[in-house]
Protein backbone atom coordinates (compact mmCIF):
# COMPACT_ATOMS: atom_id res chain seq x y z
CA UNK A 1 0.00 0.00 0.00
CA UNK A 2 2.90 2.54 0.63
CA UNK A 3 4.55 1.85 -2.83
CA UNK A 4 1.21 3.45 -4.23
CA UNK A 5 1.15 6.28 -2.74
CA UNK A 6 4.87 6.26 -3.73
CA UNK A 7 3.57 6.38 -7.44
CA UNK A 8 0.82 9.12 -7.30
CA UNK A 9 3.04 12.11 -5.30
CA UNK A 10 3.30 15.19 -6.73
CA UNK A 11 6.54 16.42 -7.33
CA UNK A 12 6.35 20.18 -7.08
CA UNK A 13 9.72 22.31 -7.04
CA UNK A 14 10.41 24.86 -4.36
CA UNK A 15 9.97 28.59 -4.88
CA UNK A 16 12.65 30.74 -3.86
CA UNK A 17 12.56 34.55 -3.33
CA UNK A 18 14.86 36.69 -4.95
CA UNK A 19 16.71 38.40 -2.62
CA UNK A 20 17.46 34.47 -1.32
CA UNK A 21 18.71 33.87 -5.12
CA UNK A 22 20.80 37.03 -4.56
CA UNK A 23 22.51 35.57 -1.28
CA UNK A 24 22.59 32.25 -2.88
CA UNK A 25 24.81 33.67 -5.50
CA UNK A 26 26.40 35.96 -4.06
CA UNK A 27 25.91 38.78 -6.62
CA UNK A 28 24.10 42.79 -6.30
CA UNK A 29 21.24 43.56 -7.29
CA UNK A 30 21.94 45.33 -10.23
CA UNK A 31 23.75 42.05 -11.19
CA UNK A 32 20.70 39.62 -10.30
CA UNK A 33 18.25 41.78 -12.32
CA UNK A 34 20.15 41.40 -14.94
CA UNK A 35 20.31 37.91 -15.33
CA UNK A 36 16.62 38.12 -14.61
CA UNK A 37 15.68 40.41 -17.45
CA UNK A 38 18.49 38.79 -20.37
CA UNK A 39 16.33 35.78 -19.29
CA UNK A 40 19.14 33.48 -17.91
CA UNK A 41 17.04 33.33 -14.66
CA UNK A 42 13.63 32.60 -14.96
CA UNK A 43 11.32 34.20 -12.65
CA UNK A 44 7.70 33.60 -11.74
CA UNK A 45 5.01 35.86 -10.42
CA UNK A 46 3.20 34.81 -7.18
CA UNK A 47 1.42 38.08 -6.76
CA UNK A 48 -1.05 37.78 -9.97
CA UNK A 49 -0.40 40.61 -11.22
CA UNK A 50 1.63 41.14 -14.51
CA UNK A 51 5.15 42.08 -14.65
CA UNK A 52 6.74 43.02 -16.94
CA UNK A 53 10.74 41.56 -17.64
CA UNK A 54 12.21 45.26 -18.48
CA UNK A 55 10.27 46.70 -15.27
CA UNK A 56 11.80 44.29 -12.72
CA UNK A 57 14.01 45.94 -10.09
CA UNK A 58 15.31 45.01 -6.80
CA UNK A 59 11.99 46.52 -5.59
CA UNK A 60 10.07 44.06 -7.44
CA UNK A 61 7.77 42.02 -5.16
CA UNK A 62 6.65 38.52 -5.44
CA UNK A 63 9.33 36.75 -7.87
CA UNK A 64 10.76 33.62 -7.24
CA UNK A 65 13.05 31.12 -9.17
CA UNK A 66 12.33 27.15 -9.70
CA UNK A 67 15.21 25.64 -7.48
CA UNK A 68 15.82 22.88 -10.02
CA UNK A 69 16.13 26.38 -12.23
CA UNK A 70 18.83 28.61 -9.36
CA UNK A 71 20.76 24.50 -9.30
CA UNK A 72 20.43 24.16 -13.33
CA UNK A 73 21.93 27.85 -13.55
CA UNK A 74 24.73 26.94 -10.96
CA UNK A 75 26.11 24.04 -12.69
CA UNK A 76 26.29 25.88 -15.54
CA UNK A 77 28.83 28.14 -14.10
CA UNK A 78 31.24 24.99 -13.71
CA UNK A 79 34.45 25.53 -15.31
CA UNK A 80 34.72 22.59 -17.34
């Protein structure tokens, strides 16, 4: 009975706030807006309103990053 409910879990990602992305990486704000607005870091609204990618600022409220996204942008910083 437990390998069933095994099968039909929901595997959701976690939602992380910018300014934790910022710490995370260890970059400023200017830099972190940046990389949101070229579109390296993809960002989703929780607030329901719209926002727009060329308004986002370090005031910006209610964006957060997919942590398999924050990991899948780390590992592409390995130097190889």
């Amino acid at each position: 009975m437990i390998e069933a409910r095994a099968e039909h879990r929901l595997s959701v990602d976690r939602l992380i706030p910018l300014i934790d992305v910022k710490r995370t990486l260890a970059v400023s704000w200017p830099m972190l807006i940046e990389l949101v607005r070229e579109g390296t870091l993809t960002v989703y609204d929780i607030t329901g309103c719209t926002v727009d990618l060329t308004q986002v600022t370090e005031h910006t409220r209610g964006l957060r990053v997919l942590e398999t996204d924050l990991k899948a942008y780390i590992d592409s910083l390995k130097v190889k």
